[in-house]
Protein backbone atom coordinates (compact mmCIF):
# COMPACT_ATOMS: atom_id res chain seq x y z
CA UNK A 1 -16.87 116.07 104.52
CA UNK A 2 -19.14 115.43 101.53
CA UNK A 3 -22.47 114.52 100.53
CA UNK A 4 -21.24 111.02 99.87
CA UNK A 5 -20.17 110.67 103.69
CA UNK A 6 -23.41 112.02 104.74
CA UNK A 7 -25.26 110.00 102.75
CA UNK A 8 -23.41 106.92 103.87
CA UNK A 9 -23.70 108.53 107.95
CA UNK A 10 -27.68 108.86 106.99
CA UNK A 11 -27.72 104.97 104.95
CA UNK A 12 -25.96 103.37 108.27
CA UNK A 13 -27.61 105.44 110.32
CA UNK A 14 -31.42 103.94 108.84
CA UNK A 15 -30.23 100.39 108.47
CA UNK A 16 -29.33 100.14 112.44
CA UNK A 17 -32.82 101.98 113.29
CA UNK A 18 -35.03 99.47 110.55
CA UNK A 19 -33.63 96.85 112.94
CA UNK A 20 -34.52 98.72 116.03
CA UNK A 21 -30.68 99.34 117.33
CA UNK A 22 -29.13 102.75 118.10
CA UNK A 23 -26.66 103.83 115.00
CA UNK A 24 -23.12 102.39 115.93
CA UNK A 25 -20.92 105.43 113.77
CA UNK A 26 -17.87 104.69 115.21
CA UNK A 27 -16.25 104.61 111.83
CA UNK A 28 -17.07 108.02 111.10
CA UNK A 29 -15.27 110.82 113.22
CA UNK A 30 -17.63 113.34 115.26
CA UNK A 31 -16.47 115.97 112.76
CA UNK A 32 -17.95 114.52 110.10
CA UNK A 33 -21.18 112.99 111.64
CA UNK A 34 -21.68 116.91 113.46
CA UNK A 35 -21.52 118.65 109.91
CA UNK A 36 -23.70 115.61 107.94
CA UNK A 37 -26.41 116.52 110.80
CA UNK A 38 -26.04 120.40 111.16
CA UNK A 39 -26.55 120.33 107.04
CA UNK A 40 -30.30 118.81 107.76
CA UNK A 41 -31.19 120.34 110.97
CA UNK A 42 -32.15 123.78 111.80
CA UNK A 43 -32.89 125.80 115.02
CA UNK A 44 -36.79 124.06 114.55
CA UNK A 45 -35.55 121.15 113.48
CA UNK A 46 -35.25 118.49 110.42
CA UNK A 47 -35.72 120.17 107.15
CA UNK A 48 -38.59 118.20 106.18
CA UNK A 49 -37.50 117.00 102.36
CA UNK A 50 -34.51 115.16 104.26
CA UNK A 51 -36.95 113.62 107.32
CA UNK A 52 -39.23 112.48 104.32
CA UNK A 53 -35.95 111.29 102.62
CA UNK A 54 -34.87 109.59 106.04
CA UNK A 55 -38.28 107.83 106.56
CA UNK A 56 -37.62 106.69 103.55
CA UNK A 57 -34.18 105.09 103.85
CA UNK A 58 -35.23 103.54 107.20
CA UNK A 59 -38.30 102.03 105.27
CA UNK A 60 -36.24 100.67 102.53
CA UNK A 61 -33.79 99.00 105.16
CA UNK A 62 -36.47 97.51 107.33
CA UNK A 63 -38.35 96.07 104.27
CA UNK A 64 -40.91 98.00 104.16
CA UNK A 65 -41.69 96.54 107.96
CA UNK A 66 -39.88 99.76 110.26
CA UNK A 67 -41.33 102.73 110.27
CA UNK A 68 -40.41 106.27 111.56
CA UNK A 69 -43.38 108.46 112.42
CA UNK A 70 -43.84 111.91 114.40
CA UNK A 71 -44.15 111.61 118.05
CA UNK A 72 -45.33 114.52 120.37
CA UNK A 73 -42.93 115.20 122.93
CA UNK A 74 -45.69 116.03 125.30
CA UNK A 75 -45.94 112.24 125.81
CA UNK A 76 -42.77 112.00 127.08
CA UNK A 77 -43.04 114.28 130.40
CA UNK A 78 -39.43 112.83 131.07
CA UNK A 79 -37.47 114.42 128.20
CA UNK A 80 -35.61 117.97 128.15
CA UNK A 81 -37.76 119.41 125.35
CA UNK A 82 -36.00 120.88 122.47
CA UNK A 83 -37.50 122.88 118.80
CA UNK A 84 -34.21 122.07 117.18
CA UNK A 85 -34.87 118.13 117.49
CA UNK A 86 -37.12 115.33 115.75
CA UNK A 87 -39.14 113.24 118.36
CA UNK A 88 -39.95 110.44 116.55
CA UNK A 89 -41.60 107.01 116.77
CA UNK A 90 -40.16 104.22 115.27
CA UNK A 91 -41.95 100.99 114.68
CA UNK A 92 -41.11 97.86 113.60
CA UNK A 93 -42.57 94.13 113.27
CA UNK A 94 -44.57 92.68 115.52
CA UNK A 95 -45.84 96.43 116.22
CA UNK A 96 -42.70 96.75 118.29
CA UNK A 97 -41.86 100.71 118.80
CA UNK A 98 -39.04 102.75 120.44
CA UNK A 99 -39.37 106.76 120.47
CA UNK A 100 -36.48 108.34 118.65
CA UNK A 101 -34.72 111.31 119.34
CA UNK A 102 -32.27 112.80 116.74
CA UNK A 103 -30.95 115.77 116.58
CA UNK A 104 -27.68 117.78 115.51
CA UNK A 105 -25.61 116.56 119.06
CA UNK A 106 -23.10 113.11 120.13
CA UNK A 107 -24.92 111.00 119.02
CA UNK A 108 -27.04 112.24 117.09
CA UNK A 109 -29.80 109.36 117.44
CA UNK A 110 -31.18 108.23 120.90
CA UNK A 111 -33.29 106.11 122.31
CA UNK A 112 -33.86 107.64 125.69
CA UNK A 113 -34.73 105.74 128.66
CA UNK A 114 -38.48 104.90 128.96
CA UNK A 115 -38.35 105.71 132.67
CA UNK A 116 -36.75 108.88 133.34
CA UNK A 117 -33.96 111.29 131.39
CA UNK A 118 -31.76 109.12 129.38
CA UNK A 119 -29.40 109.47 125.92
């Protein structure tokens, strides 16, 4: 476990969101995809150089046409609140948008259900 397999976890993780799909990492093991996320995230959450870094990447997928942005989690009266996760919003084309969840768990980003609790 490297920086060169988190930065390919972190690459196919924001090519899968810039098309507005949950991050298939199937061909990394959990072992590696737990450590790549407990490296970035503390007990409040994303270091912030590696969200702005992550925003990034998922920009640079999408085109320049996906976008991750802050959500407040007080929107989402549905969701088990958490400090040590990122609630974000991401939006693509078309001003399509999905709220995010990531966070250091299996796996590690979410789209939860619009309706009710989901992962």
């Amino acid at each position: 476990m490297n920086g060169t397999t988190d930065e390919r976890i972190y690459d196919k993780a924001a090519a899968a969101l810039a098309a507005l799909r949950e991050p298939d990492l199937a061909e990394f093991s959990d072992a590696e995809v737990d450590a790549a996320m407990d490296r970035v995230f503390t007990p409040v959450g994303p270091r912030q150089e590696w969200l702005d870094g992550f925003r990034r990447r998922v920009l640079d997928a999408g085109d320049g046409l996906t976008r991750l942005e802050d959500a407040d989690p007080d929107d989402f009266p549905y969701l088990e609140k958490s400090m040590a996760v990122a609630y974000q919003r991401l939006r693509g084309p078309s001003g399509r948008s999905r709220l995010l969840v990531m966070g250091p768990f299996q796996p590690p980003f979410r789209f939860p259900a619009p309706d009710g609790p989901g992962a």
